[in-house]
C-alpha atoms as a PDB file:
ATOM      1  CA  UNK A   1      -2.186 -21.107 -12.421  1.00  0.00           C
ATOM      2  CA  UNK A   2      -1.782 -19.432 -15.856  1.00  0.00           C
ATOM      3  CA  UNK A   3       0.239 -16.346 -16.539  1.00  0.00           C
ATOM      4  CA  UNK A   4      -3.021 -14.226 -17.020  1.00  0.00           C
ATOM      5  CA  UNK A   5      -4.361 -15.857 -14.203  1.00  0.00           C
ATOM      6  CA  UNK A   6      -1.738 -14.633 -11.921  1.00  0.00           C
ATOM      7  CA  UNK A   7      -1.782 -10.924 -13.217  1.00  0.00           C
ATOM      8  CA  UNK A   8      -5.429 -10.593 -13.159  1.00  0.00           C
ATOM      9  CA  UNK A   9      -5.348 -11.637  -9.156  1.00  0.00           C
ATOM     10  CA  UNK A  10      -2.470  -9.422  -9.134  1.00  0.00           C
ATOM     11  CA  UNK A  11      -4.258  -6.216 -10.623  1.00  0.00           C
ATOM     12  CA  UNK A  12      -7.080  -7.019  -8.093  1.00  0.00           C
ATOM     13  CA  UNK A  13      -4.828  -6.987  -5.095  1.00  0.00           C
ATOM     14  CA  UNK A  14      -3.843  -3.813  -6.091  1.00  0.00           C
ATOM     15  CA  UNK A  15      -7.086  -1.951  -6.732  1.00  0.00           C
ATOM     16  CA  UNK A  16      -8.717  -3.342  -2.953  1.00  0.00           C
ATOM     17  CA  UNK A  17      -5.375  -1.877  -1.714  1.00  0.00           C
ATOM     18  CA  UNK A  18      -5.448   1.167  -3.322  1.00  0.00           C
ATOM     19  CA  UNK A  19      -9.274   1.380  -2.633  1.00  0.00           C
ATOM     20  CA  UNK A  20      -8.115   0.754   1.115  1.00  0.00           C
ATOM     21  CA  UNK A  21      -4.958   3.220   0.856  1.00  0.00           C
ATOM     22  CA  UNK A  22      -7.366   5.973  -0.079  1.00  0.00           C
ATOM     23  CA  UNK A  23      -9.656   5.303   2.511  1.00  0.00           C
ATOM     24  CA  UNK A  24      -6.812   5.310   5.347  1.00  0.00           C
ATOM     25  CA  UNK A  25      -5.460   8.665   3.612  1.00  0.00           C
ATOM     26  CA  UNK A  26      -9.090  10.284   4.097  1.00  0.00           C
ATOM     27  CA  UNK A  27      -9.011   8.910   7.810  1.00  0.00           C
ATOM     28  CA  UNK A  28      -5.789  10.500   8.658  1.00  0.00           C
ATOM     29  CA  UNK A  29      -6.951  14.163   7.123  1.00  0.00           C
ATOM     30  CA  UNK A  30      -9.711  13.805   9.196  1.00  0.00           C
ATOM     31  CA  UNK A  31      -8.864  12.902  12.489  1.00  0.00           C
ATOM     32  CA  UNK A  32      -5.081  12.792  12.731  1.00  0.00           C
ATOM     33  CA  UNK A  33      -4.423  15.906  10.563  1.00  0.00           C
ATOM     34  CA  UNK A  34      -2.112  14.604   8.017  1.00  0.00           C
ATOM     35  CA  UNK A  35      -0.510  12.129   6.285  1.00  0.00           C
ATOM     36  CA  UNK A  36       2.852   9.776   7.432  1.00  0.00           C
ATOM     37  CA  UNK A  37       4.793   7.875   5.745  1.00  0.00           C
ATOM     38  CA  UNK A  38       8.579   6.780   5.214  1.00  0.00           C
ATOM     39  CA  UNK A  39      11.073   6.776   2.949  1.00  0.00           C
ATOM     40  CA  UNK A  40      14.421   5.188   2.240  1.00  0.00           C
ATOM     41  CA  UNK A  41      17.404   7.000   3.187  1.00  0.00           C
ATOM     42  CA  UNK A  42      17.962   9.987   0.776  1.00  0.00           C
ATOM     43  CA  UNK A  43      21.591  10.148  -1.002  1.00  0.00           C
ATOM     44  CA  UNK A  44      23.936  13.074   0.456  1.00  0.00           C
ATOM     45  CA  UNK A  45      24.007  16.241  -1.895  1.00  0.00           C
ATOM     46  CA  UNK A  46      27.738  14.830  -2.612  1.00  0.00           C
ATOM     47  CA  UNK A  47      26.121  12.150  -4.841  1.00  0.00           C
ATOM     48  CA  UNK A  48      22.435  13.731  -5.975  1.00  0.00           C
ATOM     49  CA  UNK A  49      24.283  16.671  -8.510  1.00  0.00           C
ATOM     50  CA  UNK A  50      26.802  16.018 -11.371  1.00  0.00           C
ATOM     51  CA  UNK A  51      27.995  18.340 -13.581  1.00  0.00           C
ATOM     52  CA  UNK A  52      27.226  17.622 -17.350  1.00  0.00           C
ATOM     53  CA  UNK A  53      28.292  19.558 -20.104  1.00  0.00           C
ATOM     54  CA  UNK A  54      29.065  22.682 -18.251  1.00  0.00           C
ATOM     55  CA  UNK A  55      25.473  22.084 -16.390  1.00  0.00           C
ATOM     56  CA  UNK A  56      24.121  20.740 -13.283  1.00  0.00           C
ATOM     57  CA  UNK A  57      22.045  17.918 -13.572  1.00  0.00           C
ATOM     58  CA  UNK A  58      20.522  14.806 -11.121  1.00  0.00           C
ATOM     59  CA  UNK A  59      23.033  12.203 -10.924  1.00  0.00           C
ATOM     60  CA  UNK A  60      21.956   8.419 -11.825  1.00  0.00           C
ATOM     61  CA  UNK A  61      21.729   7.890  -7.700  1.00  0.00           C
ATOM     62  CA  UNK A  62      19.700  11.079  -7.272  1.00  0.00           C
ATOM     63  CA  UNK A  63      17.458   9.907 -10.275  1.00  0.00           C
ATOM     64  CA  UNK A  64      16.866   6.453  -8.978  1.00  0.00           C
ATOM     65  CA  UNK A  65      15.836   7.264  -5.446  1.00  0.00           C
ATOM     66  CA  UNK A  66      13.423   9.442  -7.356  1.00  0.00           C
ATOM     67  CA  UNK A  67      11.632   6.352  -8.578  1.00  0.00           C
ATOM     68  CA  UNK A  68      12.482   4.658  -5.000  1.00  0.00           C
ATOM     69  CA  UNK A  69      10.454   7.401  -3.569  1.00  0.00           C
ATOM     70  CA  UNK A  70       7.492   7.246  -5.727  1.00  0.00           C
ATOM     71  CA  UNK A  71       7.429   3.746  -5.486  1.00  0.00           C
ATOM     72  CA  UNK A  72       7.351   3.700  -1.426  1.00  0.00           C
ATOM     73  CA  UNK A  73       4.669   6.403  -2.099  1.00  0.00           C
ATOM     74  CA  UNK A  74       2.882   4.001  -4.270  1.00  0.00           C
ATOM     75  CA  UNK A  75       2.713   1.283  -1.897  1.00  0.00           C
ATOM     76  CA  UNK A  76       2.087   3.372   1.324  1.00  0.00           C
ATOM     77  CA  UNK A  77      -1.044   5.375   0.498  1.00  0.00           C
ATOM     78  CA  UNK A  78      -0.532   7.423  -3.276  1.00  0.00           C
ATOM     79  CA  UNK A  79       0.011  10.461  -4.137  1.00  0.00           C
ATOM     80  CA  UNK A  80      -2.476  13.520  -3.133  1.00  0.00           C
ATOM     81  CA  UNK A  81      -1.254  16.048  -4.483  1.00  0.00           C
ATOM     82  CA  UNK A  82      -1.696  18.434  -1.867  1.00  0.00           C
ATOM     83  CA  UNK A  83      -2.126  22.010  -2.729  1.00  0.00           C
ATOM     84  CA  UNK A  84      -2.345  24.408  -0.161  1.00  0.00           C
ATOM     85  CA  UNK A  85      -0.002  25.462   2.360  1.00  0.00           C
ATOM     86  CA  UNK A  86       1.970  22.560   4.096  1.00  0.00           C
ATOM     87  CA  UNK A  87       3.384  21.448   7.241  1.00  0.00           C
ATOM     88  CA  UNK A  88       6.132  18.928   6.803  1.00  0.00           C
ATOM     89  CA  UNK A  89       7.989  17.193   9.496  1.00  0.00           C
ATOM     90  CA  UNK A  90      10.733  14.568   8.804  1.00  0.00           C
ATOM     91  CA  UNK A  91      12.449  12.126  11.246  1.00  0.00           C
ATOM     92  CA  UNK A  92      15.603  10.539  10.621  1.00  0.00           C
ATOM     93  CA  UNK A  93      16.998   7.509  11.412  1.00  0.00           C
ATOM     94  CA  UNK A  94      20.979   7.348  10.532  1.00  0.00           C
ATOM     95  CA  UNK A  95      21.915   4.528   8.297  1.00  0.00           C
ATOM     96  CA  UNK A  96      24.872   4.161  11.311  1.00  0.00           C
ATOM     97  CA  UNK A  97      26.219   5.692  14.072  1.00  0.00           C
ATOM     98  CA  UNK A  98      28.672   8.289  11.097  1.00  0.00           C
ATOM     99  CA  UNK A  99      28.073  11.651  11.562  1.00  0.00           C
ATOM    100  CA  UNK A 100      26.106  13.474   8.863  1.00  0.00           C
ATOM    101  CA  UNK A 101      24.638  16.756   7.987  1.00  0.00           C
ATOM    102  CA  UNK A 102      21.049  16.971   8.577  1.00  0.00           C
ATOM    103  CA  UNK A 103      20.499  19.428   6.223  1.00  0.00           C
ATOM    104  CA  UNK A 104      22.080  17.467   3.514  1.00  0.00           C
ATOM    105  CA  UNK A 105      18.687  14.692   3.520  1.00  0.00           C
ATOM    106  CA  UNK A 106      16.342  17.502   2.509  1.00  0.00           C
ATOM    107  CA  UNK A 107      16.585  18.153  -1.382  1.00  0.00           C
ATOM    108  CA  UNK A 108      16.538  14.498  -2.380  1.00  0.00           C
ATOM    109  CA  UNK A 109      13.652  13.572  -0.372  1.00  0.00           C
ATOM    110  CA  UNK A 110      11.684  16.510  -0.951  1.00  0.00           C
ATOM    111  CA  UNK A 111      12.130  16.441  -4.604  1.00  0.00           C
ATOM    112  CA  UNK A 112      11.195  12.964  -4.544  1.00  0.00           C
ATOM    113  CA  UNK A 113       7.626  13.788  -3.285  1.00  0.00           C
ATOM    114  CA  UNK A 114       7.024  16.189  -5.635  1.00  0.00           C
ATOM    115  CA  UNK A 115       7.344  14.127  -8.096  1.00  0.00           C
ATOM    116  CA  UNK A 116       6.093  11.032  -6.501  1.00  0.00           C
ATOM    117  CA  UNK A 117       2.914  13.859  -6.354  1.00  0.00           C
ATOM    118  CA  UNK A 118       2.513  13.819  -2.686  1.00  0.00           C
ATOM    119  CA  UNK A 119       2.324  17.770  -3.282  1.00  0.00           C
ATOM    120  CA  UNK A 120       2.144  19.861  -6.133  1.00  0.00           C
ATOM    121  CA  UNK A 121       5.543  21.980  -5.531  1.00  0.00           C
ATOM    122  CA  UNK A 122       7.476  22.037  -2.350  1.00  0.00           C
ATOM    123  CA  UNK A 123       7.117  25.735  -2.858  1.00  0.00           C
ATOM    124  CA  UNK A 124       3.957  25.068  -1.070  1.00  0.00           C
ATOM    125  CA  UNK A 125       5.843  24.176   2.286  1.00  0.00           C
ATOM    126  CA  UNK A 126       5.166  26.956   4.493  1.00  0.00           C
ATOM    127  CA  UNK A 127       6.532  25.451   7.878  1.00  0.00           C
ATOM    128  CA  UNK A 128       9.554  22.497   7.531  1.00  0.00           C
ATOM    129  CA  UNK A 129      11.061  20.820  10.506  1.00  0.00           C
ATOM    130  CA  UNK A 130      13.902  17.975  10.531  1.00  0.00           C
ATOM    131  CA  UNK A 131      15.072  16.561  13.234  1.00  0.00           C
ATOM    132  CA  UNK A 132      17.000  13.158  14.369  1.00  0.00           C
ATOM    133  CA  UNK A 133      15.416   9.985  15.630  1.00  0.00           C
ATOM    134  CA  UNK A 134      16.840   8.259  18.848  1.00  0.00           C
ATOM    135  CA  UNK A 135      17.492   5.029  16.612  1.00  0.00           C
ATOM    136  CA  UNK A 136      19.179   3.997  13.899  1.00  0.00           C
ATOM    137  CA  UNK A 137      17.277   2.868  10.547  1.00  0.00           C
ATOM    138  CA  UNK A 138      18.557   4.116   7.788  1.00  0.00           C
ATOM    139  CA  UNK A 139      15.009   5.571   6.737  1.00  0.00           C
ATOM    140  CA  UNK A 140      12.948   9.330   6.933  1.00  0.00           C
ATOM    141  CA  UNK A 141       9.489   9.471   8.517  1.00  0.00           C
ATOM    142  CA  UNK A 142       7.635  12.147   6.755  1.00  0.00           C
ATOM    143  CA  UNK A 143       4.465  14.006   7.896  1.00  0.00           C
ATOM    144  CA  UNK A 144       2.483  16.371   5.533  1.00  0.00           C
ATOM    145  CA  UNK A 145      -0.474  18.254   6.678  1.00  0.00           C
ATOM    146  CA  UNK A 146      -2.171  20.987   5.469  1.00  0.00           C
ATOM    147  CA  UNK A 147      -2.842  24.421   7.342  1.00  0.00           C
END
């Protein structure tokens, strides 16, 4: 097959799959109340700051599980940009059997859905619960629904 051959079946895979994604997003507001999906495993707030300048800024590991997140968003369903008030619950599966702050996962993966566009502004998040999974994965489960 040709080059342009290729990317046309390729940008036709895409739009049935996002015609599909949307479809399965309006399924799971309707009768499952939300919307799950998972993420890679955030980096620890050690690694998502550096100081530049005399300034705080996103570090280049912080930055590119930004684009890690919006990708998995991508291919999982797109971005909704919820607006209203949110519900968000987040499993975790550890990377290893370390122990870790659970705390520390939050930042990074909620600033990578807003800007993956899952929601408008995590300012919406009204009720936020973490907890750990009984496995290990190295990956978050996320939940959003609206109230």
């Amino acid at each position: 097959m040709t080059k342009k051959l290729l990317a046309l079946e390729a940008a036709i895979r895409d739009v049935i799959e996002e015609d599909i994604a949307t479809e399965l997003h309006q399924y799971c507001q309707k009768f499952h109340g939300g919307f799950t999906f998972t993420l890679p495993w955030p980096p620890t707030m050690n690694t998502y700051w550096r100081t530049f300048s005399g300034r705080m800024i996103i570090s280049a590991k912080g930055r590119a599980y930004r684009e890690a997140v919006i990708e998995q968003i991508k291919r999982q369903g797109g971005a909704y940009g919820y607006k209203g008030k949110l519900v968000v619950e987040i499993e975790a599966y550890r990377p290893d059997k370390r122990r870790r702050d659970l705390d520390n996962l939050l930042k990074a993966a909620l600033d990578g859905c807003t800007h993956a566009g899952v929601w408008e502004d995590d300012s919406n998040i009204v009720d936020l619960r973490i907890y750990w999974a009984d496995t290990i994965g190295g990956m978050i489960k996320v939940h959003v629904r609206e109230l």
